[in-house]
N, C-alpha and C. Protein backbone atom coordinates (compact mmCIF):
# COMPACT_ATOMS: atom_id res chain seq x y z
N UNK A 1 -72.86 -71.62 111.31
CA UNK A 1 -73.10 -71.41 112.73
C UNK A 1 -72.75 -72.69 113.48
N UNK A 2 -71.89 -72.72 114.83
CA UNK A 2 -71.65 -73.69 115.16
C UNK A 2 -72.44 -74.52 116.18
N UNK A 3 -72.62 -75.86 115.86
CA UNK A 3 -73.66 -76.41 116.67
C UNK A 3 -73.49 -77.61 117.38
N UNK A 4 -74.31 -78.04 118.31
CA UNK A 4 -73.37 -79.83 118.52
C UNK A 4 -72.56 -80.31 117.64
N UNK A 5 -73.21 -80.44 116.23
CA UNK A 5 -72.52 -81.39 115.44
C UNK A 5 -70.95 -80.95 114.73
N UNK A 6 -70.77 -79.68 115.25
CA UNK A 6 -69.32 -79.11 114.25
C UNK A 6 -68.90 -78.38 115.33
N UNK A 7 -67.41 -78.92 116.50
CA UNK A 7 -66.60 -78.51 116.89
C UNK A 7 -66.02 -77.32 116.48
N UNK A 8 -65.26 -76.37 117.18
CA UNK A 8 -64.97 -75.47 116.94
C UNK A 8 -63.80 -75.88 116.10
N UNK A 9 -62.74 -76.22 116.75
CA UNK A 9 -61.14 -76.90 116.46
C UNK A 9 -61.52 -78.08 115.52
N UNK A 10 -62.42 -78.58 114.80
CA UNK A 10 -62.62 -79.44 114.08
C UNK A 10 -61.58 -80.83 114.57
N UNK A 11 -62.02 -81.13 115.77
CA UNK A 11 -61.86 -82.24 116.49
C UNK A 11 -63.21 -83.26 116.24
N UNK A 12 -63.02 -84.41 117.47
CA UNK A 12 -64.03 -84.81 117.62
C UNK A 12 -65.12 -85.01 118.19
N UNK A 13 -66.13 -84.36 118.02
CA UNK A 13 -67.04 -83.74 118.67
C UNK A 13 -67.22 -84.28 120.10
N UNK A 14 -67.92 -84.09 120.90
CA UNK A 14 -67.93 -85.18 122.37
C UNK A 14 -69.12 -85.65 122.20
N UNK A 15 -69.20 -86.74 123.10
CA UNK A 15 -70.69 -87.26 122.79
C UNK A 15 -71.90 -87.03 123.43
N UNK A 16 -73.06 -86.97 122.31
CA UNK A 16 -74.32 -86.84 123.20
C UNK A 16 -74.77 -86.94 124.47
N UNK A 17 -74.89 -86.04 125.73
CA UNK A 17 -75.65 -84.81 125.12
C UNK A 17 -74.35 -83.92 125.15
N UNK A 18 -73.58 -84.23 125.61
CA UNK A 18 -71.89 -83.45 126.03
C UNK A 18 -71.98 -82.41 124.77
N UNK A 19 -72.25 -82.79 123.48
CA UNK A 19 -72.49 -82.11 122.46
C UNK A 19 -72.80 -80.68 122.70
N UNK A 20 -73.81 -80.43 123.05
CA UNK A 20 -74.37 -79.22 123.30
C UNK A 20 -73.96 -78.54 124.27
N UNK A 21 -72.98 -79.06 125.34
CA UNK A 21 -72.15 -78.47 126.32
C UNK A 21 -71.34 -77.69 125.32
N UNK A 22 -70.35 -78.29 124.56
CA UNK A 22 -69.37 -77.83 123.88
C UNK A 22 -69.85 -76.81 122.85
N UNK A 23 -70.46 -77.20 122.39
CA UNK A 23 -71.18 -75.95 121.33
C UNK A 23 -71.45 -74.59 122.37
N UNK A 24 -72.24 -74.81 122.86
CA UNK A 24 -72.24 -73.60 124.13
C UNK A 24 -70.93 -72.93 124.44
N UNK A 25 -69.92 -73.56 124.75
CA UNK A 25 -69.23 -73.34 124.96
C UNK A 25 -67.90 -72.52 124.19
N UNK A 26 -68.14 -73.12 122.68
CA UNK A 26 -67.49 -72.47 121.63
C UNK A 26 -68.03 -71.32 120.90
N UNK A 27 -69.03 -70.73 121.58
CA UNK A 27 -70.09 -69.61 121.17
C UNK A 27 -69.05 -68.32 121.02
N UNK A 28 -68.09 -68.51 122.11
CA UNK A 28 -67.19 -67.34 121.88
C UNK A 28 -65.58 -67.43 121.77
N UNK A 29 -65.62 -67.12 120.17
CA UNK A 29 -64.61 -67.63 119.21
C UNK A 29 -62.82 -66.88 120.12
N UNK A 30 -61.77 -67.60 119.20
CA UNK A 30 -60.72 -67.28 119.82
C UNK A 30 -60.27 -65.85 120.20
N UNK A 31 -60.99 -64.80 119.03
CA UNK A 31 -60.25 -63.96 118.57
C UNK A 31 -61.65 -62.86 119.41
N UNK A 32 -62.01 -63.18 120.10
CA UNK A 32 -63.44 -62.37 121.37
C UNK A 32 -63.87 -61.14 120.37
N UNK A 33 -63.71 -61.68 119.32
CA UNK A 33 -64.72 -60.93 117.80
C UNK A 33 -65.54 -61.62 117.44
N UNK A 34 -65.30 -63.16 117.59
CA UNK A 34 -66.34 -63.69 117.23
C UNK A 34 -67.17 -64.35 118.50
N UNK A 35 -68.68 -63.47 119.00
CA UNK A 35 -69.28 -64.12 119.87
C UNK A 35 -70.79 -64.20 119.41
N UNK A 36 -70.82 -65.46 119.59
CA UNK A 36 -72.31 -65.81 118.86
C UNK A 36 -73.49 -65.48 119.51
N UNK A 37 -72.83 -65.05 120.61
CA UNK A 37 -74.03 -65.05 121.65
C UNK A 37 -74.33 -63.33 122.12
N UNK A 38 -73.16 -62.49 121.65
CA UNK A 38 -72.74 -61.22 121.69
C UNK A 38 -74.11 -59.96 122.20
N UNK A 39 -75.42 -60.14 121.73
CA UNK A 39 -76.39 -59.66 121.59
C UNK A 39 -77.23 -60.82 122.09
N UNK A 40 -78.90 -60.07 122.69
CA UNK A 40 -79.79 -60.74 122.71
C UNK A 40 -80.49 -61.29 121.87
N UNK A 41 -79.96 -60.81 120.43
CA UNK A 41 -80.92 -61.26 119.01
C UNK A 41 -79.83 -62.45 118.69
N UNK A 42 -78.64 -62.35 118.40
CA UNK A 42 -77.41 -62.82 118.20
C UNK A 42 -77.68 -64.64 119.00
N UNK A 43 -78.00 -64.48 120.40
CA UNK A 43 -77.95 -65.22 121.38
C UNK A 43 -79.32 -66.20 120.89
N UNK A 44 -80.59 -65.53 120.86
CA UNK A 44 -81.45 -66.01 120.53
C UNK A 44 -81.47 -66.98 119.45
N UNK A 45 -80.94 -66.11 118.11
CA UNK A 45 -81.04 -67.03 116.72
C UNK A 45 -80.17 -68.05 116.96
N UNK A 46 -79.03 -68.23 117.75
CA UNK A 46 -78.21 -69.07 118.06
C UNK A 46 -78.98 -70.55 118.94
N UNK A 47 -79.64 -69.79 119.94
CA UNK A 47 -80.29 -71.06 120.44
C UNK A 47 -81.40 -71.62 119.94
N UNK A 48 -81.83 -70.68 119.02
CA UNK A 48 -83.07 -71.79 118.04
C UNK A 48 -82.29 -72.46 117.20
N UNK A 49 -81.24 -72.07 116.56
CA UNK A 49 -80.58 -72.83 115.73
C UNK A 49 -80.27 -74.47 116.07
N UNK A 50 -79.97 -74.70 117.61
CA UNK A 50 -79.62 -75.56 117.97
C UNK A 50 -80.10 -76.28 118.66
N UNK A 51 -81.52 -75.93 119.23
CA UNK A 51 -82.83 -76.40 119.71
C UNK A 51 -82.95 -76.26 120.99
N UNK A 52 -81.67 -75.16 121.75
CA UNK A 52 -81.89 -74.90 123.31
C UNK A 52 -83.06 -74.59 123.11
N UNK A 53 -83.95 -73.42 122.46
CA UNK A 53 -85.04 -72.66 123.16
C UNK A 53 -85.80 -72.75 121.49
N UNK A 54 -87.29 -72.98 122.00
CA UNK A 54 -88.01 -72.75 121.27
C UNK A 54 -88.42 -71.46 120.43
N UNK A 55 -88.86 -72.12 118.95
CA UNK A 55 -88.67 -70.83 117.84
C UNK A 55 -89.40 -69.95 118.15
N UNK A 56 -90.61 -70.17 119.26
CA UNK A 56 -91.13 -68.67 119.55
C UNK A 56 -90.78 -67.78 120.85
N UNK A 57 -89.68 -68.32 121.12
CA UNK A 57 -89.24 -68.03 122.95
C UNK A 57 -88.34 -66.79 122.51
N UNK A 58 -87.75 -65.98 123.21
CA UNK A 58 -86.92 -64.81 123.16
C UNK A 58 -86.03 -64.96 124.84
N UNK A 59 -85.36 -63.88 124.91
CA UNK A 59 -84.56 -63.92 125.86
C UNK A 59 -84.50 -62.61 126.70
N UNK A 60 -84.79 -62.27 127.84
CA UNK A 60 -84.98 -60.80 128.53
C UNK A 60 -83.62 -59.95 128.67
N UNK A 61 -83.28 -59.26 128.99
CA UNK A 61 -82.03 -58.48 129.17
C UNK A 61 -81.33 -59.51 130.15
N UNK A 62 -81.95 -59.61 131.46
CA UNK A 62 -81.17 -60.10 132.24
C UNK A 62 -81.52 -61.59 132.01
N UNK A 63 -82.05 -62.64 131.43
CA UNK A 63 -81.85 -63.65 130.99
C UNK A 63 -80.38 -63.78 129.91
N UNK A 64 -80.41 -62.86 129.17
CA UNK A 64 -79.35 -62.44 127.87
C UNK A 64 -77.98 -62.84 128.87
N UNK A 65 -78.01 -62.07 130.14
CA UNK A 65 -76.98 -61.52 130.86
C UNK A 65 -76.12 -63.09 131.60
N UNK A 66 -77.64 -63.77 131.89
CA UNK A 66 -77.23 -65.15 133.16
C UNK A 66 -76.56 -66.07 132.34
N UNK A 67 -77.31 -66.03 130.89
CA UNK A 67 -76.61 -66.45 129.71
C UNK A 67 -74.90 -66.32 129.82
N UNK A 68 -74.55 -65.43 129.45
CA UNK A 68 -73.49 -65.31 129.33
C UNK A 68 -72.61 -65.63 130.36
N UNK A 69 -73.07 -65.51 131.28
CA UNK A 69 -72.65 -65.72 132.82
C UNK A 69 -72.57 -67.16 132.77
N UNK A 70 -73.41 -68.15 132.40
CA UNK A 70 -73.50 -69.80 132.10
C UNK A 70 -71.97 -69.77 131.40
N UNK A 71 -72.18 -69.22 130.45
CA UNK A 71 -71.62 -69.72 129.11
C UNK A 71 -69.76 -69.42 130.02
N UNK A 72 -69.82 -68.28 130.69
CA UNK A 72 -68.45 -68.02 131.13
C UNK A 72 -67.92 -69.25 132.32
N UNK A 73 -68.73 -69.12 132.88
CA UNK A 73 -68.57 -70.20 134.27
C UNK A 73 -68.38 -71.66 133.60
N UNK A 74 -69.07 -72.07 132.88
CA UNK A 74 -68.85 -72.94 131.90
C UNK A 74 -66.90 -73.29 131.19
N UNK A 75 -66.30 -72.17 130.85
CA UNK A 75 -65.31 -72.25 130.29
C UNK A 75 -64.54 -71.84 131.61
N UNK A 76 -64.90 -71.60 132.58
CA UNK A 76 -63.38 -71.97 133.68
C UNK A 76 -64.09 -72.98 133.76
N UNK A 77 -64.54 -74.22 134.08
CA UNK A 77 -64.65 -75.10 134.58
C UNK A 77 -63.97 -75.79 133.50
N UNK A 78 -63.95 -75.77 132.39
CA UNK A 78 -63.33 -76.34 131.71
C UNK A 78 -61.77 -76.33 131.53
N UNK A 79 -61.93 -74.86 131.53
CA UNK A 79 -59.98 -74.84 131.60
C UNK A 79 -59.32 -75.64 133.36
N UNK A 80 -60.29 -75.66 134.07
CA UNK A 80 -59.30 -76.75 135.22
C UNK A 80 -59.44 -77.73 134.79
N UNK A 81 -60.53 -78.36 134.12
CA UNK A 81 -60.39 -79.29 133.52
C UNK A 81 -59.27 -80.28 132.62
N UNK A 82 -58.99 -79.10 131.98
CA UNK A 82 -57.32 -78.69 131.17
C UNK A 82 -56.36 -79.24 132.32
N UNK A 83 -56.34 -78.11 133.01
CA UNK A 83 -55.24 -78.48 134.16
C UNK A 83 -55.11 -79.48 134.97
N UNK A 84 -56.14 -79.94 134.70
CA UNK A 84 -56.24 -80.68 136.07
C UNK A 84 -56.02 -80.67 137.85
N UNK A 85 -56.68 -79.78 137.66
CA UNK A 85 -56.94 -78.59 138.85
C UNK A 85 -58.43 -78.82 139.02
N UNK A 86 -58.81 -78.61 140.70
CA UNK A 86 -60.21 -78.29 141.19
C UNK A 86 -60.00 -76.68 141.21
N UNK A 87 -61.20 -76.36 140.94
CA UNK A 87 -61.29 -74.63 141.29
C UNK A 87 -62.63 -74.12 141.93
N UNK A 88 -62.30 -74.33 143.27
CA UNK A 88 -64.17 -74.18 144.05
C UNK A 88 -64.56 -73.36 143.56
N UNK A 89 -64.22 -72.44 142.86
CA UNK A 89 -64.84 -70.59 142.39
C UNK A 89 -65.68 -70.82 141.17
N UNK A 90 -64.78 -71.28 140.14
CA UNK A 90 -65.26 -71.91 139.31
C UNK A 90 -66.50 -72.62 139.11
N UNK A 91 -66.32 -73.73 140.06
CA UNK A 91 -67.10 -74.71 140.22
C UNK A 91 -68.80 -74.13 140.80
N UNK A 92 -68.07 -73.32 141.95
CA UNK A 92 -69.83 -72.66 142.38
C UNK A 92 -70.38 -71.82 141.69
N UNK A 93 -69.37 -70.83 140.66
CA UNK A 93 -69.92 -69.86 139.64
C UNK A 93 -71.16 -70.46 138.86
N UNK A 94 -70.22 -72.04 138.93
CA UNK A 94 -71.22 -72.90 137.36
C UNK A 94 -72.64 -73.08 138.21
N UNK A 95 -72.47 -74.01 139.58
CA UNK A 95 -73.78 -74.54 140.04
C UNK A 95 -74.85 -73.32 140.34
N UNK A 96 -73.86 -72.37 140.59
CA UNK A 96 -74.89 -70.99 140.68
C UNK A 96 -75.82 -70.87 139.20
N UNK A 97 -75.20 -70.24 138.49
CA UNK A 97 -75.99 -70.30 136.75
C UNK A 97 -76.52 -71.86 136.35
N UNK A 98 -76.26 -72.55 136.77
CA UNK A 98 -77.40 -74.07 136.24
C UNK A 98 -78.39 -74.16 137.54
N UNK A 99 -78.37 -73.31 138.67
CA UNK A 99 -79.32 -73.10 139.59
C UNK A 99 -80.78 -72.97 138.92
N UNK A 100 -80.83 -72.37 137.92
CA UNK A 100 -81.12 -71.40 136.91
C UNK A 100 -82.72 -72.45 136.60
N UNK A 101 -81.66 -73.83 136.27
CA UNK A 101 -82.52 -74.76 135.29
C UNK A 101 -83.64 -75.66 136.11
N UNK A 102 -84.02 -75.45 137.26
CA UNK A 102 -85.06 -75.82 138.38
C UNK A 102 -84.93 -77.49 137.51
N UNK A 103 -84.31 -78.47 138.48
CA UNK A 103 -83.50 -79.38 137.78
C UNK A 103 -84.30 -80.41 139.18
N UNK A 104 -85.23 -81.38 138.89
CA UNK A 104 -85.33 -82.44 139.65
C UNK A 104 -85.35 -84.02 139.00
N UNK A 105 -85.73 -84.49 140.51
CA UNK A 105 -85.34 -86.14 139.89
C UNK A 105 -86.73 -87.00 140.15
N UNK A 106 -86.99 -87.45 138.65
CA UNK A 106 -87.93 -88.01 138.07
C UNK A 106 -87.72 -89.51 138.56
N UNK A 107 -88.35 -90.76 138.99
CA UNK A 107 -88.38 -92.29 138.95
C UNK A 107 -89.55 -92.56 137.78
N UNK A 108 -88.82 -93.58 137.41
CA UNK A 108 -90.33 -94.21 136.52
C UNK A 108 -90.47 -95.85 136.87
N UNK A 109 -92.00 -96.06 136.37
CA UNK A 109 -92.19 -97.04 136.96
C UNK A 109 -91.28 -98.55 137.33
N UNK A 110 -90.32 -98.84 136.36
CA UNK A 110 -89.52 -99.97 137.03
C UNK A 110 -87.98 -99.03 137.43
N UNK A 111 -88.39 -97.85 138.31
CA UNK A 111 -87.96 -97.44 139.38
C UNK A 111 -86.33 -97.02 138.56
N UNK A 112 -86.09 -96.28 137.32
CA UNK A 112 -85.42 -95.60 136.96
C UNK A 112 -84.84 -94.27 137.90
N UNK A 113 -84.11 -93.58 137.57
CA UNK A 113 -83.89 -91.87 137.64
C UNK A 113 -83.52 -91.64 136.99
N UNK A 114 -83.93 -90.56 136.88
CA UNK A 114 -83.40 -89.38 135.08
C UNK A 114 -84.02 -87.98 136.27
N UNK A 115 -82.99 -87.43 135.81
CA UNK A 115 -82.81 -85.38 136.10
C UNK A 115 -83.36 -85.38 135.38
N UNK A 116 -84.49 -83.94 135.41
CA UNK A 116 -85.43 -83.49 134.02
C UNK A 116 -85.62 -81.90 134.80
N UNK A 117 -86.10 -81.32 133.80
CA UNK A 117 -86.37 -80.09 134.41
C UNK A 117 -88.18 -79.54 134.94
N UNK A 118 -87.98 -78.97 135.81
CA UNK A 118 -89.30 -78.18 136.43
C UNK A 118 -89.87 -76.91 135.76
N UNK A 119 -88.90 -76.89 134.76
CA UNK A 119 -88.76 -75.15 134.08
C UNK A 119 -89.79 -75.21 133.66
N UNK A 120 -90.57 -73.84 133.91
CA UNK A 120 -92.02 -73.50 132.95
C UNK A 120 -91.36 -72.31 131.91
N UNK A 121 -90.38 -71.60 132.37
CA UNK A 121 -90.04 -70.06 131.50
C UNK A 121 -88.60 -71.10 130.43
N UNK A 122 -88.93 -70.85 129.17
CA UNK A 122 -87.71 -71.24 127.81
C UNK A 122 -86.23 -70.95 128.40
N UNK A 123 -85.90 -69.68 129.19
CA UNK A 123 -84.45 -70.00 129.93
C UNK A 123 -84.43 -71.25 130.69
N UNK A 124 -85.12 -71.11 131.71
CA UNK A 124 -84.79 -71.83 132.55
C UNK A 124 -84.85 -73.82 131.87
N UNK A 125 -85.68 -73.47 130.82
CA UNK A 125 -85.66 -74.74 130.39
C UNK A 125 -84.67 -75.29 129.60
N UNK A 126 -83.57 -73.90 129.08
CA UNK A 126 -82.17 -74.42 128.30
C UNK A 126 -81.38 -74.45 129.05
N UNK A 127 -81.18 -73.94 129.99
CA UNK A 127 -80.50 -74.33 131.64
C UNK A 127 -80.44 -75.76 131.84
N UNK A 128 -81.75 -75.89 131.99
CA UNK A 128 -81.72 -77.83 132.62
C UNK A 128 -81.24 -78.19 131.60
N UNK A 129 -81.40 -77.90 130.31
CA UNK A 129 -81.05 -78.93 128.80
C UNK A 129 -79.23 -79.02 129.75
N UNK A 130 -79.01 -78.33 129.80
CA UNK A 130 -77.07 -78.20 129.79
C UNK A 130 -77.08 -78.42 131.30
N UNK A 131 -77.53 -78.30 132.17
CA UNK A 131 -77.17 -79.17 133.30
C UNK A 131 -77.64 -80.67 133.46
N UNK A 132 -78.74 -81.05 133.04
CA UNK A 132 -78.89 -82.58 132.85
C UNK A 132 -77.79 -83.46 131.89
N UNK A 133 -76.82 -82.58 130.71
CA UNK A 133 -76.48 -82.90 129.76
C UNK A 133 -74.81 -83.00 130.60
N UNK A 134 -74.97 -82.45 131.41
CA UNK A 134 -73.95 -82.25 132.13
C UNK A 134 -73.59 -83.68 133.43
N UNK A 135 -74.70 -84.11 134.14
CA UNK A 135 -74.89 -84.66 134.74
C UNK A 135 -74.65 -85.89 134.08
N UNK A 136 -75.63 -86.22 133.17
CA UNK A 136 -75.80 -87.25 132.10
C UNK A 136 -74.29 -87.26 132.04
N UNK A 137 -73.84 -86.58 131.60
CA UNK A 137 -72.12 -87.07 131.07
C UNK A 137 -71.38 -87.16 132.45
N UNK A 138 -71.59 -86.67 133.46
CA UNK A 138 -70.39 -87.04 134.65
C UNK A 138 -70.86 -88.65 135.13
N UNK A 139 -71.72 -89.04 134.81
CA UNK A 139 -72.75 -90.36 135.31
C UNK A 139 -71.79 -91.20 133.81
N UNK A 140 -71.81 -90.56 132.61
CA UNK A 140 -70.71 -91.35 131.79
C UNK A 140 -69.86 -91.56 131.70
N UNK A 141 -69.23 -91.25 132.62
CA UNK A 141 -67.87 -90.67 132.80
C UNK A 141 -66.94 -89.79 131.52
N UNK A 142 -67.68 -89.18 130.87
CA UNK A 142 -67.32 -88.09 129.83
C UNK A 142 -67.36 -86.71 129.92
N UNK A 143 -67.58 -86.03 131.42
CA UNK A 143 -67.34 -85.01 131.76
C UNK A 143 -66.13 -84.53 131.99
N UNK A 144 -65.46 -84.87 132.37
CA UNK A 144 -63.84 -84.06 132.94
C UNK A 144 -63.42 -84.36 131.33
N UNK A 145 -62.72 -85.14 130.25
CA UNK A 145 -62.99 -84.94 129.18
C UNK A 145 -63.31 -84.01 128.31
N UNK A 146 -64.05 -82.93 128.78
CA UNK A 146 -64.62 -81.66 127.99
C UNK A 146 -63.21 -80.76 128.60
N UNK A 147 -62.83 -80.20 128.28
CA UNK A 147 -61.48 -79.00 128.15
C UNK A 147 -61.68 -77.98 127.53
N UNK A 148 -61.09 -77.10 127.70
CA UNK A 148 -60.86 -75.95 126.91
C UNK A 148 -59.06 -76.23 126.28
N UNK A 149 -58.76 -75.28 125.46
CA UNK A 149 -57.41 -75.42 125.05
C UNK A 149 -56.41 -74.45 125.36
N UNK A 150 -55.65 -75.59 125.74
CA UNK A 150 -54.35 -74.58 126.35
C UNK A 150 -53.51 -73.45 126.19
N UNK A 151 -53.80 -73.05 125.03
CA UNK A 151 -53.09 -72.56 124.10
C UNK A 151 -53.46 -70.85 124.07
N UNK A 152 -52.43 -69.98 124.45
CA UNK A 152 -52.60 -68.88 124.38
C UNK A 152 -53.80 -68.11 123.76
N UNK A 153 -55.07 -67.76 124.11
CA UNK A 153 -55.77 -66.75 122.91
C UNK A 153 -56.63 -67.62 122.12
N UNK A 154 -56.60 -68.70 122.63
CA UNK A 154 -57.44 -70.20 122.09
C UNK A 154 -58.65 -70.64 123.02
N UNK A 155 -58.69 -71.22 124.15
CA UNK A 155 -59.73 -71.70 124.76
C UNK A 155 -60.50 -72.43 124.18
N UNK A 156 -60.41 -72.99 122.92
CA UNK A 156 -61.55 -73.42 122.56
C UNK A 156 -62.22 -74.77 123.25
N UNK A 157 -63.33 -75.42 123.50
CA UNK A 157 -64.01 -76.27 123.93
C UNK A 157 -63.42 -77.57 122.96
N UNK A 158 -62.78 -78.24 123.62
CA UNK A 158 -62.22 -79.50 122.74
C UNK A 158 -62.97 -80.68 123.42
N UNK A 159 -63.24 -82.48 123.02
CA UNK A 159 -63.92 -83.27 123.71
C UNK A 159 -61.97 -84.11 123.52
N UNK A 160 -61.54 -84.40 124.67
CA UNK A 160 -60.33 -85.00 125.10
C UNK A 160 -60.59 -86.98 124.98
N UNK A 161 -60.11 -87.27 123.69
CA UNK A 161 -60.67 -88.96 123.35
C UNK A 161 -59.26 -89.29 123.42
N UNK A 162 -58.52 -88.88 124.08
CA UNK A 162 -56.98 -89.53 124.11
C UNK A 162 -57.30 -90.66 125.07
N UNK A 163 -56.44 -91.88 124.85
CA UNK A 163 -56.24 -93.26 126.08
C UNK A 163 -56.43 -92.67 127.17
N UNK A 164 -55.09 -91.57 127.74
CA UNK A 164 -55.28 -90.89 128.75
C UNK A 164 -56.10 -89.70 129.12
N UNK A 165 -56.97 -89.10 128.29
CA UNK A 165 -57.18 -87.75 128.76
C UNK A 165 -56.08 -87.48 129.19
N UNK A 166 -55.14 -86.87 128.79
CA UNK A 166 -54.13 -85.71 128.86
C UNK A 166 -54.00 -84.42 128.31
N UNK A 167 -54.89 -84.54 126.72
CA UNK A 167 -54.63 -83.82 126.36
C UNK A 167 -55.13 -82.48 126.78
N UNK A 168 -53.80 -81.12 126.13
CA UNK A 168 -54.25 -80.49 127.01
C UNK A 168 -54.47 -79.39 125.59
N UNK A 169 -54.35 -79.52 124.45
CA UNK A 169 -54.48 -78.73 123.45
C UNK A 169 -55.62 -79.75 122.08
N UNK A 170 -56.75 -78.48 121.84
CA UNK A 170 -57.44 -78.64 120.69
C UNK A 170 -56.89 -79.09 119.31
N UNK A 171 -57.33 -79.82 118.60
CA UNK A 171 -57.44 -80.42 117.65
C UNK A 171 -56.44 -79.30 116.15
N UNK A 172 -57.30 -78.24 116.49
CA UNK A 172 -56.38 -77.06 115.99
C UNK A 172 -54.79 -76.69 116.00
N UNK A 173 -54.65 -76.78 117.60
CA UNK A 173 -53.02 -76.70 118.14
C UNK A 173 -52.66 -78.23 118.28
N UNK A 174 -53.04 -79.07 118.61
CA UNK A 174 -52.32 -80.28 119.36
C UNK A 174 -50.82 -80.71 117.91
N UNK A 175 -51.01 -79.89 116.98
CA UNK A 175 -49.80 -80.56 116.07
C UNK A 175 -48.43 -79.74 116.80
N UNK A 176 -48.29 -78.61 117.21
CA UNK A 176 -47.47 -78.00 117.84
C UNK A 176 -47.13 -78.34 119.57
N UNK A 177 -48.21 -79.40 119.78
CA UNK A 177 -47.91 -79.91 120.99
C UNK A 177 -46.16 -79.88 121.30
């Protein structure tokens, strides 16, 4: 089962928490036979596996649904990413579904910030996991970096460690570049 730690394209993974972006993201394999997330049971065992949601949490129909809806909005943002293209549609699809993760900003006493979440319900609390993780990485500058792959019938979630970020094909294809 694939998880932060094992890329789809057996690239190199992206880094913490970007990790769990990409795993999310590779939930639904090239060949749209393989989707890990396919079902609400499917979806579930998947996110305990990987520590979005706690082992006694479950997922409602229409939680199942926003899910997937994340997980899609998620992969156009990535394929402009690819391109190197803005795509406002895209872009608001995503902030719409990480709306999700009731996402505020914490100070601590020698006057830090860290995003954390408000979530009381297990969705909304794997929401913030992947929008803080998200944030966290654009603040690293390792967000635009996350891609999908160019490559016909592929998409897969690749982490882009080229000098330039150029690349525009997974670890899988980039030999046929």
């Amino acid at each position: 089962m694939p998880g932060p730690e094992t890329p789809a394209d057996g690239g190199t993974p992206a880094p913490a928490p970007l990790d769990r972006v990409q795993a999310l993201a590779n939930t639904l394999g090239a060949d749209w036979d393989t989707d890990l997330l396919r079902t609400r049971e499917d979806a579930t065992g998947w996110l305990r596996a990987v520590a979005l949601l706690p082992q006694e949490a479950g997922l409602s129909n229409s939680e199942h649904g926003a899910l997937l809806r994340l997980r899609e909005s998620l992969r156009d943002v990535l394929a402009a990413h690819t391109d190197g293209h803005q795509d406002a549609a895209a872009a608001e699809r995503l902030s719409r579904a990480l709306a999700d993760g009731r996402i505020i900003v914490t100070v601590n006493p020698a006057s830090a910030i860290r995003l954390a979440s408000a979530a009381r319900a297990s969705y909304s609390g794997l929401v913030a996991i992947v929008a803080v993780a998200i944030a966290d990485s654009a603040a690293a500058g390792t967000w635009l970096r996350l891609k999908s792959c160019s490559v016909a019938g592929c998409g897969a979630a690749f982490y882009d460690d080229s000098a330039a970020a150029t690349a525009t094909r997974c670890a899988a294809h980039a030999a046929g570049a």
